[in-house]
PDB file of N, CA and C in Angstrom:
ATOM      1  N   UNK A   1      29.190 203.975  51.406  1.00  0.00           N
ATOM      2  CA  UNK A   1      29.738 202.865  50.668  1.00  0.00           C
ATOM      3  C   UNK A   1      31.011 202.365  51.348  1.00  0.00           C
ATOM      4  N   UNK A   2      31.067 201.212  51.674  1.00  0.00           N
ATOM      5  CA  UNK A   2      32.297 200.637  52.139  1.00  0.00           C
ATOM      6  C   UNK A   2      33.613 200.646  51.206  1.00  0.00           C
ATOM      7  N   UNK A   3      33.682 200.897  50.032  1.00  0.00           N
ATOM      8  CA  UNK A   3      34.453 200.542  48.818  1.00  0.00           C
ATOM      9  C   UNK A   3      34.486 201.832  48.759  1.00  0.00           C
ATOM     10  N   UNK A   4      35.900 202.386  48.039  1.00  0.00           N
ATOM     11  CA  UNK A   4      35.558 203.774  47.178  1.00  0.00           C
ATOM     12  C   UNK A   4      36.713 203.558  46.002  1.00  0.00           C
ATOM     13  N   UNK A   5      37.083 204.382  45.200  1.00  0.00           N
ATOM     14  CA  UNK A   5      37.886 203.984  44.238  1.00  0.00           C
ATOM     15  C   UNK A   5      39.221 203.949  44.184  1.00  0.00           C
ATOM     16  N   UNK A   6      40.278 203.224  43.207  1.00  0.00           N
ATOM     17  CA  UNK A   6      41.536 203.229  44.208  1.00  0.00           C
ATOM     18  C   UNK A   6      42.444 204.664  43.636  1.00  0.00           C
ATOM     19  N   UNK A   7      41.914 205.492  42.923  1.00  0.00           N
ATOM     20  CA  UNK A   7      42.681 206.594  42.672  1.00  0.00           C
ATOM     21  C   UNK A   7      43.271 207.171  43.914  1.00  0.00           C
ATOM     22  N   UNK A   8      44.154 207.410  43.497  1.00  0.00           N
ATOM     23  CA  UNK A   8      45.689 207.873  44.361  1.00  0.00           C
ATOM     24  C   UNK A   8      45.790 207.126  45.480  1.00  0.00           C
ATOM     25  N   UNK A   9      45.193 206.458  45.699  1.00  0.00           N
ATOM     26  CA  UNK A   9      45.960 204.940  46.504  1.00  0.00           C
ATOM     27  C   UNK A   9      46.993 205.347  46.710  1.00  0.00           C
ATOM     28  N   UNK A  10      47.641 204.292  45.760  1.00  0.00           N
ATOM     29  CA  UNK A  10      49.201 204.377  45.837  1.00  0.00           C
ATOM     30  C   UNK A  10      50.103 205.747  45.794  1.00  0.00           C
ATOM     31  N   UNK A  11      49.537 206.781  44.877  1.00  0.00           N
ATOM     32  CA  UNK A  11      50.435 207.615  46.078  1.00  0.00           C
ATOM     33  C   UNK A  11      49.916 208.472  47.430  1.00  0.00           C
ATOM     34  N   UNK A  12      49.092 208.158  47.921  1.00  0.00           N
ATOM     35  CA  UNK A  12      48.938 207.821  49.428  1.00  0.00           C
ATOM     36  C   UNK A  12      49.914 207.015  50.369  1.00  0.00           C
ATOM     37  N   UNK A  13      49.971 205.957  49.941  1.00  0.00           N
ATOM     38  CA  UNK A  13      50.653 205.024  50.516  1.00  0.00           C
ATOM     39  C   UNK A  13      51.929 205.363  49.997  1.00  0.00           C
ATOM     40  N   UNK A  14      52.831 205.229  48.911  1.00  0.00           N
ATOM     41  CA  UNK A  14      54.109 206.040  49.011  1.00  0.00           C
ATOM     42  C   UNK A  14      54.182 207.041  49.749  1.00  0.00           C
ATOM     43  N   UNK A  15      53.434 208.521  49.989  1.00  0.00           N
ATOM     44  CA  UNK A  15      53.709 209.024  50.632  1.00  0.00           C
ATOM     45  C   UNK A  15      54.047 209.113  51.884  1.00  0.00           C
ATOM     46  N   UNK A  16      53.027 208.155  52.638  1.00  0.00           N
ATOM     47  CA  UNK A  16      53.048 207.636  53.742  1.00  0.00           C
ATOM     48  C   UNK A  16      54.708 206.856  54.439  1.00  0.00           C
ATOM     49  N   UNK A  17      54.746 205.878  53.142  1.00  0.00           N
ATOM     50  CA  UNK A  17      55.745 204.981  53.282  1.00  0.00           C
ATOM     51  C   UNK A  17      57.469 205.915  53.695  1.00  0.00           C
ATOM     52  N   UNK A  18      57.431 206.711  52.783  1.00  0.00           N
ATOM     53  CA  UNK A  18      58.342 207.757  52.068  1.00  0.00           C
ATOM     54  C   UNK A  18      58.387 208.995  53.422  1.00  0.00           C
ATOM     55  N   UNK A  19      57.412 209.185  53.940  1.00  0.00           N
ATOM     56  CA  UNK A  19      57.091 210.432  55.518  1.00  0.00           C
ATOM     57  C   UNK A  19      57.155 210.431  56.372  1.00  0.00           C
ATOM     58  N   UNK A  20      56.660 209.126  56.773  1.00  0.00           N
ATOM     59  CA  UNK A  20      56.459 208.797  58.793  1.00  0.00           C
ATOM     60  C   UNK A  20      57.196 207.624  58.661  1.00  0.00           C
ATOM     61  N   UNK A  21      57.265 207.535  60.192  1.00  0.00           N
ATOM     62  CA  UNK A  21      58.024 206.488  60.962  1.00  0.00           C
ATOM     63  C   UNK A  21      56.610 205.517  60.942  1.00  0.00           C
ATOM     64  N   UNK A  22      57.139 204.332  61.171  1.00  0.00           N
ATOM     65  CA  UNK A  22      56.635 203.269  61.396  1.00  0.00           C
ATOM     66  C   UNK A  22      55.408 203.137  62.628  1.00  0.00           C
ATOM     67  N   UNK A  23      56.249 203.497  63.472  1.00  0.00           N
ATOM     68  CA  UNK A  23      55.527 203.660  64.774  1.00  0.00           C
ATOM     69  C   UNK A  23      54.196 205.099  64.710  1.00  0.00           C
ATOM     70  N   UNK A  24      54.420 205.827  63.434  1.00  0.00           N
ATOM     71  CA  UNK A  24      53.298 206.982  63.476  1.00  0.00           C
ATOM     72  C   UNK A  24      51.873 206.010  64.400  1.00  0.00           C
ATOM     73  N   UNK A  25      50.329 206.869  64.981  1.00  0.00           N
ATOM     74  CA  UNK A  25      49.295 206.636  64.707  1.00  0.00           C
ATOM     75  C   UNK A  25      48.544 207.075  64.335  1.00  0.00           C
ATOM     76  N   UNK A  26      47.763 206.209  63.628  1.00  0.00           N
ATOM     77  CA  UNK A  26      46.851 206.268  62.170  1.00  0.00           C
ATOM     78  C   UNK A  26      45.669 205.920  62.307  1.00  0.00           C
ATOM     79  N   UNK A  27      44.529 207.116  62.601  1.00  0.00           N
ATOM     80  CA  UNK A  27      43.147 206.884  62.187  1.00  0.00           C
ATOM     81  C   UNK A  27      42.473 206.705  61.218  1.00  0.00           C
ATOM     82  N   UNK A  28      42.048 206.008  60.820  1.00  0.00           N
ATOM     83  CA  UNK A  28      41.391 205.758  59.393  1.00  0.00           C
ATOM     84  C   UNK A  28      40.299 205.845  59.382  1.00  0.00           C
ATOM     85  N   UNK A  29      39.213 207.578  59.230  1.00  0.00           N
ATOM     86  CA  UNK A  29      38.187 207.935  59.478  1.00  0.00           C
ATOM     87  C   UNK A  29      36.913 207.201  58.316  1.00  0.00           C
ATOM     88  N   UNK A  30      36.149 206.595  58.877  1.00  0.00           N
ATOM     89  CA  UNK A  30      35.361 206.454  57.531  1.00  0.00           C
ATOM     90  C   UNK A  30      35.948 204.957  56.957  1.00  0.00           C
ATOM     91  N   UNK A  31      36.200 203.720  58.148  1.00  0.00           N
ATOM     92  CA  UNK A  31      37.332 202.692  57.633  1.00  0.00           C
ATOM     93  C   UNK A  31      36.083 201.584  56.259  1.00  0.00           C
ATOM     94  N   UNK A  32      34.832 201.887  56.420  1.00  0.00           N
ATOM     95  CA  UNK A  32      34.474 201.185  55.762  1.00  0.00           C
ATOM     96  C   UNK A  32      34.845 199.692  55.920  1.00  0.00           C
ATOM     97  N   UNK A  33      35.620 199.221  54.909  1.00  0.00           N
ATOM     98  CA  UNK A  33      35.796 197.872  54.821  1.00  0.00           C
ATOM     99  C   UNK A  33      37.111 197.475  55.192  1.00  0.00           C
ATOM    100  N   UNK A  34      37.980 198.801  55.342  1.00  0.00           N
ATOM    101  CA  UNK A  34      38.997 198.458  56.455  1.00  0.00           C
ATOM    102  C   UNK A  34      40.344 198.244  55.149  1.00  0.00           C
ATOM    103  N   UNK A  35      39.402 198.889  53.926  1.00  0.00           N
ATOM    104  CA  UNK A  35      40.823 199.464  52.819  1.00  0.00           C
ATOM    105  C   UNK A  35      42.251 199.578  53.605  1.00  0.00           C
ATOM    106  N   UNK A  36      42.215 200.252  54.139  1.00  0.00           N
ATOM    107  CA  UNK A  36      43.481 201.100  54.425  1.00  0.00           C
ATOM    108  C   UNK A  36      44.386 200.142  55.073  1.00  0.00           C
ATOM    109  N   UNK A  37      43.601 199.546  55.986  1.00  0.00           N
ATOM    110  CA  UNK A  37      44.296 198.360  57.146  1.00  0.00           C
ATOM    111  C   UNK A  37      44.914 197.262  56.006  1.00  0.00           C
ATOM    112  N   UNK A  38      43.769 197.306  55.098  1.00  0.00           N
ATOM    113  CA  UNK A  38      44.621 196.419  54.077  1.00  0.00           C
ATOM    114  C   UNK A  38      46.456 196.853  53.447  1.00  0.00           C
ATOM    115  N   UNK A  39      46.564 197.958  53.254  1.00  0.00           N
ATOM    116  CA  UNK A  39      47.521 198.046  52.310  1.00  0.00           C
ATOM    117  C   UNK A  39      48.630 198.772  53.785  1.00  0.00           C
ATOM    118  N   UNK A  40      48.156 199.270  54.585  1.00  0.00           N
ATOM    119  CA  UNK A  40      49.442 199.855  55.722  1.00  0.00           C
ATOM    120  C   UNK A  40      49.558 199.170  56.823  1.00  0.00           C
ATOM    121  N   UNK A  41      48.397 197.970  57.168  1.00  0.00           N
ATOM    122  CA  UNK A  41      49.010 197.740  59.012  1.00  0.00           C
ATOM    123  C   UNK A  41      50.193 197.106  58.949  1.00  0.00           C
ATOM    124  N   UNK A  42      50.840 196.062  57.838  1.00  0.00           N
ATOM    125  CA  UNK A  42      52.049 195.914  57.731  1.00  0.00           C
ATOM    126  C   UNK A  42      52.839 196.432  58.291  1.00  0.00           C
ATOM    127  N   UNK A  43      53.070 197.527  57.797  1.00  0.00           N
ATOM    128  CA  UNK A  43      54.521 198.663  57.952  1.00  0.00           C
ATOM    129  C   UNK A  43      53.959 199.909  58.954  1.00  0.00           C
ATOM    130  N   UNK A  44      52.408 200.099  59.125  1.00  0.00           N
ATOM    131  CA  UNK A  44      52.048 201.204  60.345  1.00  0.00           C
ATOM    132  C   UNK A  44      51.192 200.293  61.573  1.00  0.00           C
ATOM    133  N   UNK A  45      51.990 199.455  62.138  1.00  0.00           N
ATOM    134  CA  UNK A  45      50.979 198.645  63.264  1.00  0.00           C
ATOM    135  C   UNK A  45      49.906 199.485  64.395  1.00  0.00           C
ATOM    136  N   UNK A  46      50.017 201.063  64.413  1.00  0.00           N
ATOM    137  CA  UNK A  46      49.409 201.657  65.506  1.00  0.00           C
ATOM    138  C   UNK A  46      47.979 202.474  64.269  1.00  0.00           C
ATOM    139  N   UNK A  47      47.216 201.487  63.850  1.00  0.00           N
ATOM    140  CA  UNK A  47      46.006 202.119  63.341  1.00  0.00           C
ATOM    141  C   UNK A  47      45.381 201.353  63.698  1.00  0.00           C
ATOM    142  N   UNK A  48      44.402 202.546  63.903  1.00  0.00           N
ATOM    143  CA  UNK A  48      42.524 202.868  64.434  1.00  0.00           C
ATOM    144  C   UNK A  48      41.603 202.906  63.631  1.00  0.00           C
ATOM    145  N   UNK A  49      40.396 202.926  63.785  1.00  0.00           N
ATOM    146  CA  UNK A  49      39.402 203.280  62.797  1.00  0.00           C
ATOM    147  C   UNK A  49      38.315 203.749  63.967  1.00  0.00           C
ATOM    148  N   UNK A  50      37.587 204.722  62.843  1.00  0.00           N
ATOM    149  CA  UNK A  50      36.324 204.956  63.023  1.00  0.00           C
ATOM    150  C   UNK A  50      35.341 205.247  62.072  1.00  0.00           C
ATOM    151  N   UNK A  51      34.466 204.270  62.074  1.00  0.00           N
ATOM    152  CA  UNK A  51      33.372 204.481  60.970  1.00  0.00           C
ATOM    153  C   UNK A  51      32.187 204.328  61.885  1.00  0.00           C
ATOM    154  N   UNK A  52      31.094 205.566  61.368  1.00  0.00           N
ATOM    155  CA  UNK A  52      30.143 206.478  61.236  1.00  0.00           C
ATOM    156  C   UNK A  52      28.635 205.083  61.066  1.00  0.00           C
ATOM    157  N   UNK A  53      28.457 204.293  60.198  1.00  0.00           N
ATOM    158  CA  UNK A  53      28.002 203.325  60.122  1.00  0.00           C
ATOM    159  C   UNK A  53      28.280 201.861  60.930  1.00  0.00           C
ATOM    160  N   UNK A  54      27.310 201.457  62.107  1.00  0.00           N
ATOM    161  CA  UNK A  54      27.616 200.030  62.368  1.00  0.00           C
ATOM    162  C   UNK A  54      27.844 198.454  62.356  1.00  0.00           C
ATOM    163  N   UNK A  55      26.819 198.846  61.077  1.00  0.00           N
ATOM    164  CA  UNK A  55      27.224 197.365  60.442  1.00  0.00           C
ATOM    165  C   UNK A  55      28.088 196.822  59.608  1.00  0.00           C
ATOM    166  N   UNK A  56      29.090 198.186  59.270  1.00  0.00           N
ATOM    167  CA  UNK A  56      30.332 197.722  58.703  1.00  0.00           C
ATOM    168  C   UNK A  56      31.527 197.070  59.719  1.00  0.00           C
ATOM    169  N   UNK A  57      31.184 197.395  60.656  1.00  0.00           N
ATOM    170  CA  UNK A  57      32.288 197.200  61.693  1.00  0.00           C
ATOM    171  C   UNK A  57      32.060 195.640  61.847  1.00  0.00           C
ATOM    172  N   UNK A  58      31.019 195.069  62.174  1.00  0.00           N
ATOM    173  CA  UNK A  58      31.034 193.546  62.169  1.00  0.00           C
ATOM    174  C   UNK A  58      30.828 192.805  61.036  1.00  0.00           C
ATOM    175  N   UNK A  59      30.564 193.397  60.045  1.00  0.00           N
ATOM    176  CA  UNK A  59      29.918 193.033  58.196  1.00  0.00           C
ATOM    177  C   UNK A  59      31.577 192.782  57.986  1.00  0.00           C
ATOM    178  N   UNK A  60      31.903 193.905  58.076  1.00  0.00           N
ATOM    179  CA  UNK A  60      33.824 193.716  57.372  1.00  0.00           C
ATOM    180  C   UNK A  60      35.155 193.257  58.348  1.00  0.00           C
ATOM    181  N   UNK A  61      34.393 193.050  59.699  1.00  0.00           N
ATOM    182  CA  UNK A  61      35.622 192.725  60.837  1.00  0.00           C
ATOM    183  C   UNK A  61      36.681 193.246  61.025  1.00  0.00           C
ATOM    184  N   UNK A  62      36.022 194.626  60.795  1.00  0.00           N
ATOM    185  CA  UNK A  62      37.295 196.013  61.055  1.00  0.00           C
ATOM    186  C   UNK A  62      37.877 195.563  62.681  1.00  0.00           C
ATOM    187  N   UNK A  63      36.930 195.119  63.450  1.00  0.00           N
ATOM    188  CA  UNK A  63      37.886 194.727  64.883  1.00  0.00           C
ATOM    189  C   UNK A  63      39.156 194.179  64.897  1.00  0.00           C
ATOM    190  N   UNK A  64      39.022 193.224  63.413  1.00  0.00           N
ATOM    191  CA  UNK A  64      40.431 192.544  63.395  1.00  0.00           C
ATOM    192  C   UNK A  64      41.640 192.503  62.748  1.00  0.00           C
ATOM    193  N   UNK A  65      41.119 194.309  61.979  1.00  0.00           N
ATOM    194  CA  UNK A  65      42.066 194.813  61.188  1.00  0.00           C
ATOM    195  C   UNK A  65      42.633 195.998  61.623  1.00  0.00           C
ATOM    196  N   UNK A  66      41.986 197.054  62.871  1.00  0.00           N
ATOM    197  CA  UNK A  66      42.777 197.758  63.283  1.00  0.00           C
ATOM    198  C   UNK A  66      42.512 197.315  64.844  1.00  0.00           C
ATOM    199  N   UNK A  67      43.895 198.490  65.467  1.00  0.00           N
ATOM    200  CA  UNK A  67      43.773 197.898  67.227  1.00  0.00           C
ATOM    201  C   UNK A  67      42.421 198.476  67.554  1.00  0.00           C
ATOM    202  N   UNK A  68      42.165 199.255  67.629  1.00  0.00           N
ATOM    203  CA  UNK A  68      40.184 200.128  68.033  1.00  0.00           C
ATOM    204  C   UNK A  68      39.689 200.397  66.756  1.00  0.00           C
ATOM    205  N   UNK A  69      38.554 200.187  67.309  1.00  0.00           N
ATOM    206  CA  UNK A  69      37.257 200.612  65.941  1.00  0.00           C
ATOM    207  C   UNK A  69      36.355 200.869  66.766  1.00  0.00           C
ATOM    208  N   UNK A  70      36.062 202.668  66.489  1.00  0.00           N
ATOM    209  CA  UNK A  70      34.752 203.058  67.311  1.00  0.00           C
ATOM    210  C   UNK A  70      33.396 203.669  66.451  1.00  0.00           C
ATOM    211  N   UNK A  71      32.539 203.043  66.613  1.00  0.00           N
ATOM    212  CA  UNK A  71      31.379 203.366  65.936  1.00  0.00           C
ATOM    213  C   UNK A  71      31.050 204.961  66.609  1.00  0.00           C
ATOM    214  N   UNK A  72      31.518 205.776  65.970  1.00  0.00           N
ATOM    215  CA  UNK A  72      31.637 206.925  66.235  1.00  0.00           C
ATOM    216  C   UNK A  72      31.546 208.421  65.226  1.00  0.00           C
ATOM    217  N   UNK A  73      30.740 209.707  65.212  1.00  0.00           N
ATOM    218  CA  UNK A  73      30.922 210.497  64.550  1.00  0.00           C
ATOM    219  C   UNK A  73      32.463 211.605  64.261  1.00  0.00           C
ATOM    220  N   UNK A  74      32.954 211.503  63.085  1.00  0.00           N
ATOM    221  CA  UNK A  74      34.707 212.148  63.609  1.00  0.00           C
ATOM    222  C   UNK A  74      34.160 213.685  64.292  1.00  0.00           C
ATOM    223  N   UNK A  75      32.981 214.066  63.475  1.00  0.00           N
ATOM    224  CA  UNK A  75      32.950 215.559  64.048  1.00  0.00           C
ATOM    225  C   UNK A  75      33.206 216.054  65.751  1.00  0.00           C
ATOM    226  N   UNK A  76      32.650 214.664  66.447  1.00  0.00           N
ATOM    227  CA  UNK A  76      32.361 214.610  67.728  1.00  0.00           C
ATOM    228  C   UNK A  76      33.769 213.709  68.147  1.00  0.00           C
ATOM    229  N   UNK A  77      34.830 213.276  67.835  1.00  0.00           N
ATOM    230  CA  UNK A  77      35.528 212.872  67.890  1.00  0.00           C
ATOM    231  C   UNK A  77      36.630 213.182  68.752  1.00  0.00           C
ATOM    232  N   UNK A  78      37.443 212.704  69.495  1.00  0.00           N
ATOM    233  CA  UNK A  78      38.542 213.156  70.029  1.00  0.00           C
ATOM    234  C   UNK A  78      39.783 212.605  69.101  1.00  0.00           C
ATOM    235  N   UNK A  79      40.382 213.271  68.429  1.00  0.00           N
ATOM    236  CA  UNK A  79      41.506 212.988  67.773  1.00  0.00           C
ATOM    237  C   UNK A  79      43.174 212.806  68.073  1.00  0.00           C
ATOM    238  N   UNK A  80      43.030 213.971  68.617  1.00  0.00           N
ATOM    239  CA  UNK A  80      44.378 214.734  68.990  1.00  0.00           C
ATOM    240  C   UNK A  80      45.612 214.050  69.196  1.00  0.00           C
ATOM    241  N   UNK A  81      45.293 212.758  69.524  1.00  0.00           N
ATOM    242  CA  UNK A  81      46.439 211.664  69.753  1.00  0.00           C
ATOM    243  C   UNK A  81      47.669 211.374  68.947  1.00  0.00           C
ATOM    244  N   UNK A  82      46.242 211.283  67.875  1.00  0.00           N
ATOM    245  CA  UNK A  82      47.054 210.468  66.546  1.00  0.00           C
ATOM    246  C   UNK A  82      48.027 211.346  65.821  1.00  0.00           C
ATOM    247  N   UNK A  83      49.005 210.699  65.122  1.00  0.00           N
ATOM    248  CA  UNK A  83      49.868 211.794  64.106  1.00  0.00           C
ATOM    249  C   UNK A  83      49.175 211.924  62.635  1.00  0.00           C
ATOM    250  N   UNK A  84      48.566 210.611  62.156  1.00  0.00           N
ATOM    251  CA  UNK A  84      48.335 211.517  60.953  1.00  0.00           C
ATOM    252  C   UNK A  84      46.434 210.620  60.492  1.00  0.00           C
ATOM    253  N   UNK A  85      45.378 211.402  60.441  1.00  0.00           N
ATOM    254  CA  UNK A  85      44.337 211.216  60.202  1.00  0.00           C
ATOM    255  C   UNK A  85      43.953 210.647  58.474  1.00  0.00           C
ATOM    256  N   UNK A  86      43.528 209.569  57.888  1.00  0.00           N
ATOM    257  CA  UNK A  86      42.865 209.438  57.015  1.00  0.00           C
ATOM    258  C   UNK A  86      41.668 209.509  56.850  1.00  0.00           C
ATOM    259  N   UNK A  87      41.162 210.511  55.792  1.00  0.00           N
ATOM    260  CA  UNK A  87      39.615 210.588  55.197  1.00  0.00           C
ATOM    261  C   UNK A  87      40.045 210.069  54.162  1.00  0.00           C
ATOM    262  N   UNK A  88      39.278 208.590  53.372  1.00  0.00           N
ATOM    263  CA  UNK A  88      39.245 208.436  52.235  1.00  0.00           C
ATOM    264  C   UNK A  88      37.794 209.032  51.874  1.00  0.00           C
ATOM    265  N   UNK A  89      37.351 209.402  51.335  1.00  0.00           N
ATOM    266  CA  UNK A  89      35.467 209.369  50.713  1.00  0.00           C
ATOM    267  C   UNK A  89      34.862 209.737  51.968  1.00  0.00           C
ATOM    268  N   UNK A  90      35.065 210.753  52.461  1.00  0.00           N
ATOM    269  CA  UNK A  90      34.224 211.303  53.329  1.00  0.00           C
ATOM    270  C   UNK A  90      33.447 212.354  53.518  1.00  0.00           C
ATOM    271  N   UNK A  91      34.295 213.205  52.765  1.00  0.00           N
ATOM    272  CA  UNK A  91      34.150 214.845  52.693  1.00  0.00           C
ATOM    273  C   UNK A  91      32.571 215.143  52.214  1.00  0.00           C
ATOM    274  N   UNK A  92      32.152 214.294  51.248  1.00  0.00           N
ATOM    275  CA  UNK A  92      30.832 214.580  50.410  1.00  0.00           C
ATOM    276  C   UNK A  92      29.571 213.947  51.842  1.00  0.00           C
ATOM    277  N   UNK A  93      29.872 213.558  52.736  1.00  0.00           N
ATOM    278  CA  UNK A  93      29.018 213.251  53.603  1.00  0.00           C
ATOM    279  C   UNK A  93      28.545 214.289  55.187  1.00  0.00           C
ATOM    280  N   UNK A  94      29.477 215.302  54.822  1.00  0.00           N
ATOM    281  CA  UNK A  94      29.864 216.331  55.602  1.00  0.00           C
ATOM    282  C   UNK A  94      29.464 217.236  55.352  1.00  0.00           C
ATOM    283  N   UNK A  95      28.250 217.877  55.659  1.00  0.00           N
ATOM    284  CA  UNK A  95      28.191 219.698  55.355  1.00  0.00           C
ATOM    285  C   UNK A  95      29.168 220.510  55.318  1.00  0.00           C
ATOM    286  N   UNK A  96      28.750 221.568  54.542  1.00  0.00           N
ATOM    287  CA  UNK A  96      29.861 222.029  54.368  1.00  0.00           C
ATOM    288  C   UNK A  96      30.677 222.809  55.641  1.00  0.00           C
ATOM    289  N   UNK A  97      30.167 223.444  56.163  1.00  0.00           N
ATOM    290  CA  UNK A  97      29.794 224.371  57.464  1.00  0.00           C
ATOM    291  C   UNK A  97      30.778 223.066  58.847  1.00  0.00           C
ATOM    292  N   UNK A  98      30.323 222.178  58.735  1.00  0.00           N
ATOM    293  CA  UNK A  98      30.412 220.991  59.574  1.00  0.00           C
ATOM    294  C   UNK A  98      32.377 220.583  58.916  1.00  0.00           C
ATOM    295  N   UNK A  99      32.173 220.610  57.715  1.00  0.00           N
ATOM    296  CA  UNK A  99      33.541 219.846  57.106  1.00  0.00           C
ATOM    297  C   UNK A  99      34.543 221.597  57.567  1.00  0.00           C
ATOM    298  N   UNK A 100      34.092 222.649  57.593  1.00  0.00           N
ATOM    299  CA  UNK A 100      35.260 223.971  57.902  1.00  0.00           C
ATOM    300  C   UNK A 100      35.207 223.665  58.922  1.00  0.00           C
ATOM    301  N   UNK A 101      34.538 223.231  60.305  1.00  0.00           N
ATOM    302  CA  UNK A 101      35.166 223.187  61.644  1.00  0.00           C
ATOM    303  C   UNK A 101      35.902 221.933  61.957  1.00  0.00           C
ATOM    304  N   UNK A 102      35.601 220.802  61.316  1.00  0.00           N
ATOM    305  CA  UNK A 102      36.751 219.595  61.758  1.00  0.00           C
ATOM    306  C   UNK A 102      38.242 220.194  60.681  1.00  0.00           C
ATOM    307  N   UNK A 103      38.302 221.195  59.671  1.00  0.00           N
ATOM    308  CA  UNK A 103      39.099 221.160  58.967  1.00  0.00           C
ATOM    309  C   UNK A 103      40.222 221.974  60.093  1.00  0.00           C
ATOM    310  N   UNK A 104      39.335 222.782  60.944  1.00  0.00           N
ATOM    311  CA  UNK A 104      39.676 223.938  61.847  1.00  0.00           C
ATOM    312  C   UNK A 104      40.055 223.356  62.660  1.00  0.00           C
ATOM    313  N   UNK A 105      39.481 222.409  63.151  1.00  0.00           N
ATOM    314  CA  UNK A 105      39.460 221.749  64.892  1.00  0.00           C
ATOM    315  C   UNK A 105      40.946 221.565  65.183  1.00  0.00           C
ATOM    316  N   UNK A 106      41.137 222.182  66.713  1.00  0.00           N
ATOM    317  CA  UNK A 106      42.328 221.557  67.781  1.00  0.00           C
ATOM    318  C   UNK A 106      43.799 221.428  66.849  1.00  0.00           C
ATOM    319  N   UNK A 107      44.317 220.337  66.537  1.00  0.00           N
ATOM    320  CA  UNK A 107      45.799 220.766  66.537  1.00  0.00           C
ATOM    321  C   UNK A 107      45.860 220.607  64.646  1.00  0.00           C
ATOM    322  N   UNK A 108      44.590 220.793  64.141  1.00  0.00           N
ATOM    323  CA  UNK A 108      44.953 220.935  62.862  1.00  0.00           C
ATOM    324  C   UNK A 108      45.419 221.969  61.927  1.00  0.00           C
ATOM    325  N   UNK A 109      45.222 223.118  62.780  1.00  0.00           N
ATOM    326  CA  UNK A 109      45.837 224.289  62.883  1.00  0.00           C
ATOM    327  C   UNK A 109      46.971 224.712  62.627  1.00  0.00           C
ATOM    328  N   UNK A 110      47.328 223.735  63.917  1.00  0.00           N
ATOM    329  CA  UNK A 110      48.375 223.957  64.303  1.00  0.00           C
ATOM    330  C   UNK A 110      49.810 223.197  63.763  1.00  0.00           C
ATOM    331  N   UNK A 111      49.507 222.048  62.699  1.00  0.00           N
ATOM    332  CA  UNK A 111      50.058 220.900  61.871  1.00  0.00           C
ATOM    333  C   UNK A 111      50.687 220.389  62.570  1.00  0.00           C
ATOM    334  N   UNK A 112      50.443 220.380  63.817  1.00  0.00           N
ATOM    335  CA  UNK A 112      51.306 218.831  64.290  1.00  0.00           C
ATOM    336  C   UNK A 112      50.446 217.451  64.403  1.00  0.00           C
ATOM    337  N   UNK A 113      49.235 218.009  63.228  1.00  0.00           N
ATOM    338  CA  UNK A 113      48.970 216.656  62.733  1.00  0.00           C
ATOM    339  C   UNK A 113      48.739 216.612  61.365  1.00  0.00           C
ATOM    340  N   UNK A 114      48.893 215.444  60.608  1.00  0.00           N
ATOM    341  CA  UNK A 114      48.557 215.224  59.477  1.00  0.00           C
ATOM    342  C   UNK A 114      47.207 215.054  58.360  1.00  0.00           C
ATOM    343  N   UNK A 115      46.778 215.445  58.365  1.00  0.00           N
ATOM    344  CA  UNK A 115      45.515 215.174  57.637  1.00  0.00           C
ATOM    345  C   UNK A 115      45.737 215.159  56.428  1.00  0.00           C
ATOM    346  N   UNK A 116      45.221 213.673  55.983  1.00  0.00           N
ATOM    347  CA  UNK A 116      45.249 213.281  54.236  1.00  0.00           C
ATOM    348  C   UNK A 116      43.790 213.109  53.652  1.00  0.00           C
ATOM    349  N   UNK A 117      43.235 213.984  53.283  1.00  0.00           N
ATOM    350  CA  UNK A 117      41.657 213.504  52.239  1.00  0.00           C
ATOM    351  C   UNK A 117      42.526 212.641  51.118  1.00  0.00           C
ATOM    352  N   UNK A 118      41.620 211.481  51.104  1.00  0.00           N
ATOM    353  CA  UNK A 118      42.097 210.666  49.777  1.00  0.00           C
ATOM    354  C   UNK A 118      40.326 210.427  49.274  1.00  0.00           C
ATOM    355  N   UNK A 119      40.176 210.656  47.580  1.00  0.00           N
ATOM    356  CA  UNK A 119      39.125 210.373  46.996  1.00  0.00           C
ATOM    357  C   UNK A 119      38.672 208.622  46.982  1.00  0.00           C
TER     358      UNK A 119
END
């Protein structure tokens, strides 16, 4: 679903607002319809997306809401760049087995990155 619901939105985005620098970068896994780009490229200009489905990417013109949009799986993903990762509505599309090794993967470990699940 391109849409998901706006619970804790906003404090997502306070938090955000309230945590990182401006300049953070921000993947927005799962951009769907490009939610996120809506309410942060303002104030976070260095977000990405990647959504899993291709016809959202030209259906919703995520090209012209973040700087890259890669029609891409996150599991298979290279991340490591970014400072802080968004999953909104993703987790339930993820085995479970599959969702403990991206939870595991590379520097998430290690928290010098951010990872936010938002419902």
């Amino acid at each position: 679903m391109p849409f998901s619901t706006p619970v804790f939105k906003e404090e997502t985005i306070k938090h955000l607002f309230d945590n990182f620098k401006h300049s953070s970068t921000i993947l927005d896994v799962g951009a769907g319809a490009g939610y996120y780009s809506k309410l942060l490229k303002h104030n976070f200009p260095n977000m990405d997306a990647i959504e899993i489905f291709e016809p959202y990417i030209g259906g919703y013109q995520l090209e012209s809401k973040y700087n890259n949009v890669w029609n891409e799986n996150i599991l298979t993903f290279e991340f490591d760049h970014y400072d802080i990762i968004l999953m909104g509505d993703i987790l339930e599309h993820i085995e479970e087995g599959e969702g403990i090794e991206l939870a595991t993967k590379s520097r998430l470990v290690n928290a010098d990155l951010k990872l936010i699940f938002n419902h």
